[in-house]
Protein backbone atom coordinates (compact mmCIF):
# COMPACT_ATOMS: atom_id res chain seq x y z
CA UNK A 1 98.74 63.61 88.61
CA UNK A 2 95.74 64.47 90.63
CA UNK A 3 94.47 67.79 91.31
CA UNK A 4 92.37 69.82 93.78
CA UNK A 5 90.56 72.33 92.04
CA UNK A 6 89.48 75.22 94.16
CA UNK A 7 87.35 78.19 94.09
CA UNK A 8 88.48 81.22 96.02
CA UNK A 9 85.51 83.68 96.88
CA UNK A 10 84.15 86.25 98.76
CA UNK A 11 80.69 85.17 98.08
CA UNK A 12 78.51 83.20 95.89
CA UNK A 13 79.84 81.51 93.13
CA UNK A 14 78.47 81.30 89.57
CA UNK A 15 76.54 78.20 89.09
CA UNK A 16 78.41 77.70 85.58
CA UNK A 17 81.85 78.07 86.99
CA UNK A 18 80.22 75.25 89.91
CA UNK A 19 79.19 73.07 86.70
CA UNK A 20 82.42 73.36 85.16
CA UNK A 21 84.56 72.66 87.98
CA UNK A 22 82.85 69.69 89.00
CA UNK A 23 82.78 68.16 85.01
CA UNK A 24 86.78 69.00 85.49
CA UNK A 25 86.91 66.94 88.22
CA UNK A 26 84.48 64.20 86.20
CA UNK A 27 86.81 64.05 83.87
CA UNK A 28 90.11 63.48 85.08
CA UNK A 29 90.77 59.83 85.48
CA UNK A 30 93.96 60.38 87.98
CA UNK A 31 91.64 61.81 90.69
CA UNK A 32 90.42 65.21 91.03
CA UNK A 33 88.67 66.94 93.87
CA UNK A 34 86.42 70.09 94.30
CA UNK A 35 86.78 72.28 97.12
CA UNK A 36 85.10 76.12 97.93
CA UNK A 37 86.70 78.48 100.06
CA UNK A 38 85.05 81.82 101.30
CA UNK A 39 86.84 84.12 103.33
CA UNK A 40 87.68 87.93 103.28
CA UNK A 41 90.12 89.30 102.10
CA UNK A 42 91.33 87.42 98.74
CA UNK A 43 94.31 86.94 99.49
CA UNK A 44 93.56 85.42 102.88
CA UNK A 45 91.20 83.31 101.04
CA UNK A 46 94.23 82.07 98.64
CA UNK A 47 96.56 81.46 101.41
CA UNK A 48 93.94 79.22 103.17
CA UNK A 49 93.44 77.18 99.55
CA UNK A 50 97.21 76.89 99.45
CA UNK A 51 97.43 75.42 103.12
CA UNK A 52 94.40 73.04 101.93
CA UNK A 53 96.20 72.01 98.58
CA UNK A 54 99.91 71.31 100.83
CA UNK A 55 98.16 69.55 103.19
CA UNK A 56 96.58 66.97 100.57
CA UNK A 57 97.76 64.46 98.72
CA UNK A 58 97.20 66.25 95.02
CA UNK A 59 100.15 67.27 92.83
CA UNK A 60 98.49 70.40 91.53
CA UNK A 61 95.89 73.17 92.29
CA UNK A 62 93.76 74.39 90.07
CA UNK A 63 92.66 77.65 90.80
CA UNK A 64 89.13 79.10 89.54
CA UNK A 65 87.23 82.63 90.64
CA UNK A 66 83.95 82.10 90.95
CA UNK A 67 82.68 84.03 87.90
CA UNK A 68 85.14 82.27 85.64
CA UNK A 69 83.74 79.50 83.34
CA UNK A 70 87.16 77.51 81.57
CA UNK A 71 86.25 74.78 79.38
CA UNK A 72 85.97 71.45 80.31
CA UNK A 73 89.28 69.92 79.15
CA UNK A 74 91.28 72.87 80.39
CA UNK A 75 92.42 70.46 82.98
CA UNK A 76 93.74 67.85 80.72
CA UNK A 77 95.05 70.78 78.39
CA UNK A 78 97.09 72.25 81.57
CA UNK A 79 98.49 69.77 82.29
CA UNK A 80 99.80 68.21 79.18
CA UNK A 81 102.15 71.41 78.64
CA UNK A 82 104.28 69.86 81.46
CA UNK A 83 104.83 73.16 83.08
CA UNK A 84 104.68 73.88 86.69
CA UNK A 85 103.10 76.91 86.37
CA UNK A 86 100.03 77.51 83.31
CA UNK A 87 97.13 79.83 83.08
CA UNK A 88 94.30 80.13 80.73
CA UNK A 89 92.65 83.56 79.55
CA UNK A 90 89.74 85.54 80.13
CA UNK A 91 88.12 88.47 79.72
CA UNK A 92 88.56 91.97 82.34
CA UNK A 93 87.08 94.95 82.63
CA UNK A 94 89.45 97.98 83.71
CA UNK A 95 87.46 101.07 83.74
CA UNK A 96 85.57 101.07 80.58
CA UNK A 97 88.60 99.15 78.86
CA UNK A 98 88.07 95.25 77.80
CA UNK A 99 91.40 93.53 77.76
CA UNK A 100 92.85 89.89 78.62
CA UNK A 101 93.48 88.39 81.81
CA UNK A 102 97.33 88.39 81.09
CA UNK A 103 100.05 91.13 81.60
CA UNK A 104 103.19 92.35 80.42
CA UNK A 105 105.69 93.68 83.20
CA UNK A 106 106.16 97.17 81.99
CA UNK A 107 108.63 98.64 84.95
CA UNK A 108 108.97 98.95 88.38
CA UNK A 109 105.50 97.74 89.85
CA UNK A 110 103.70 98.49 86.67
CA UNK A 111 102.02 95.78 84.68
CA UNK A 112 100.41 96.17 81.49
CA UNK A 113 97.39 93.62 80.50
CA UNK A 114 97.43 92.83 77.14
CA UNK A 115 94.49 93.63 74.47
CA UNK A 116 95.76 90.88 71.91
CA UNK A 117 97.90 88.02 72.32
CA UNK A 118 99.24 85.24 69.85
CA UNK A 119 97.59 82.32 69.47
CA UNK A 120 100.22 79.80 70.46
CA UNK A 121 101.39 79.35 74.29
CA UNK A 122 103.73 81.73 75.09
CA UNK A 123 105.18 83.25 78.42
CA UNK A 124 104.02 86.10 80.25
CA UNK A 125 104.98 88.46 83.72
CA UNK A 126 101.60 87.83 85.12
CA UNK A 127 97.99 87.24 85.09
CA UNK A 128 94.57 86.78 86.73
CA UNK A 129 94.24 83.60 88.82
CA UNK A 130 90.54 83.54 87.34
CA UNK A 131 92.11 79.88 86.13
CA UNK A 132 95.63 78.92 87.09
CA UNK A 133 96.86 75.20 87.37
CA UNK A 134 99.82 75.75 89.89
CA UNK A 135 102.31 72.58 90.61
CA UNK A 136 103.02 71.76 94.13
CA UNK A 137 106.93 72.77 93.89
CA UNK A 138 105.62 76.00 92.81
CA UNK A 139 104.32 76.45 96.50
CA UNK A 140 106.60 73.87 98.39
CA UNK A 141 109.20 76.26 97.91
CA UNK A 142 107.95 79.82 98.15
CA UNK A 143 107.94 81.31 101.14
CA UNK A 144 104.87 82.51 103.15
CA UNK A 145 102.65 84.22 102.10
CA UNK A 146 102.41 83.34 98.80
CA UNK A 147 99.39 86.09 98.21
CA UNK A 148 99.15 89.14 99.62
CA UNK A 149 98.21 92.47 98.90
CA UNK A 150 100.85 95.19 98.81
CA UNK A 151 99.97 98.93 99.06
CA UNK A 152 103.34 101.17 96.57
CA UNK A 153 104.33 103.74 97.87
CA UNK A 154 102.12 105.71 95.16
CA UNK A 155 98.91 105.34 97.14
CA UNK A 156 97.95 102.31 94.90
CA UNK A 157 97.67 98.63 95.64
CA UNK A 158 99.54 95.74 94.12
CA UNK A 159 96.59 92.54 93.53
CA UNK A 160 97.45 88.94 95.05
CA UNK A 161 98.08 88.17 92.12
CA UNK A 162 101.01 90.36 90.72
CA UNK A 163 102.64 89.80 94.07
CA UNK A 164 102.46 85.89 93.67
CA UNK A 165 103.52 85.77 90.06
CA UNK A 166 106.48 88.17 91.15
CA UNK A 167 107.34 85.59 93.30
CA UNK A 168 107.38 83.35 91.47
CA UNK A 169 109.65 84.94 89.08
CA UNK A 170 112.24 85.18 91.72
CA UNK A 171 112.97 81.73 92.27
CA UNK A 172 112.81 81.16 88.59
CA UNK A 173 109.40 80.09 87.51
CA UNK A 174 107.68 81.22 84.71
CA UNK A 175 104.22 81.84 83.70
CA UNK A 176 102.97 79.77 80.63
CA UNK A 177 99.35 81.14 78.95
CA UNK A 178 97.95 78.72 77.35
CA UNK A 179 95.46 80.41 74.54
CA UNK A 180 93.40 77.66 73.94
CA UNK A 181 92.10 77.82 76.77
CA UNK A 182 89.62 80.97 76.00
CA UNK A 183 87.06 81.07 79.80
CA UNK A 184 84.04 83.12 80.18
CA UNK A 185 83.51 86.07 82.99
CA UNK A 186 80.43 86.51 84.18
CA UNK A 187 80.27 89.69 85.96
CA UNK A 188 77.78 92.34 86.76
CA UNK A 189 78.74 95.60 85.15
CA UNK A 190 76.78 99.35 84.94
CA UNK A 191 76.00 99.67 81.30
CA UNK A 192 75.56 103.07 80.53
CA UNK A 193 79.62 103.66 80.47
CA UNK A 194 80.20 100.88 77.69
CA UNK A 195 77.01 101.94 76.01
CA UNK A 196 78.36 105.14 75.55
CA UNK A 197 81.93 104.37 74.16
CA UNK A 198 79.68 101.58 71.87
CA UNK A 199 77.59 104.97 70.57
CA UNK A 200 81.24 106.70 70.21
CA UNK A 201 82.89 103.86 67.96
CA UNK A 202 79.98 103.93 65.72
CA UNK A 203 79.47 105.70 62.55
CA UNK A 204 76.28 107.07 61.38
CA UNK A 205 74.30 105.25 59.59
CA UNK A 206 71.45 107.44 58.98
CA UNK A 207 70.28 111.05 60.26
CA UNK A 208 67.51 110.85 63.28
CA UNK A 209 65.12 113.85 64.07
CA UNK A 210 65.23 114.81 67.39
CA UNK A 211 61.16 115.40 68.35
């Protein structure tokens, strides 16, 4: 099984998450290649990775953002499951709220990410596509687009990723998270916010003058 691994960006990409991906590719003996694509918006940017992975000869994609760092034999982990559709977890930020990079269909086009999870693979509704290994049947027989950005009739957006996984879901394929397979997220984030809700959680340990 050989894989392209691909990073989808806007911009620059995290020299980690370039370090990983190409030790990925090192280190898969069926053949591996590493491919960037920028373009605006993501889900544009997806599509055009999808048409690149279709129009190779690889059997899977593997699908990194470019502030996610997976660890090295997440490739080799992926695909041993024998699933055509796997993802491995990482941290978000929502707000001020820490959580994991996997959701929980809660209703109609409402998706709950979860703040725990078991430590044995188990299925979800959807997640980020921070790192996704997607099989080519996944694709081969989805219509287009398979990303896309979908604005509810409540003034929000649905992510590329929700509607892909949804789609996926209606031809019958489910998500596997594999939690083994813990990444790193390397983003840029204002500090006073988390800082504050740190300060909050706390208990006193001692009384402080103020001066």
């Amino acid at each position: 099984m050989s894989v392209l691994v691909c990073v989808a960006t806007n911009g620059n990409i995290h020299s980690r998450t370039v370090e990983a991906a190409l030790a990925i590719c090192a280190g898969h003996a069926q053949g591996a290649s590493f491919r960037t694509v920028r373009a605006h918006p993501t889900d544009r940017c997806r599509n055009i990775c999808g048409h690149m992975f279709l129009d190779s000869p690889h059997s899977h994609l593997l699908f990194l953002d470019s502030d996610v760092v997976p660890p090295h034999d997440c490739l080799e982990v992926m695909l041993a499951a024998n699933r055509p559709l796997v993802c491995g977890v990482y941290p978000l930020q929502l707000d001020d709220e820490l959580c994991a990079s996997v959701a929980r269909k809660l209703g109609p086009d409402t998706y709950g990410f979860l703040h725990d999870f078991p430590d044995e693979p188990f299925e979800a509704d959807a997640a980020g596509l921070g790192c996704c290994l997607i099989a080519r049947e996944v694709l081969a027989q989805m219509e287009e687009p398979w990303f896309q950005f979908v604005a509810r009739p409540d003034g929000h957006q649905t992510g590329e990723d929700i509607y892909f996984f949804e789609k996926c879901a209606a031809i019958g394929i489910r998500l596997l998270v594999l939690p083994q397979i813990l990444c790193s997220h390397h983003r840029t984030v204002e500090l006073l916010s988390l800082f504050q809700k740190y300060r909050r959680s706390r208990q006193p340990v001692e009384a402080v003058q103020p001066v």
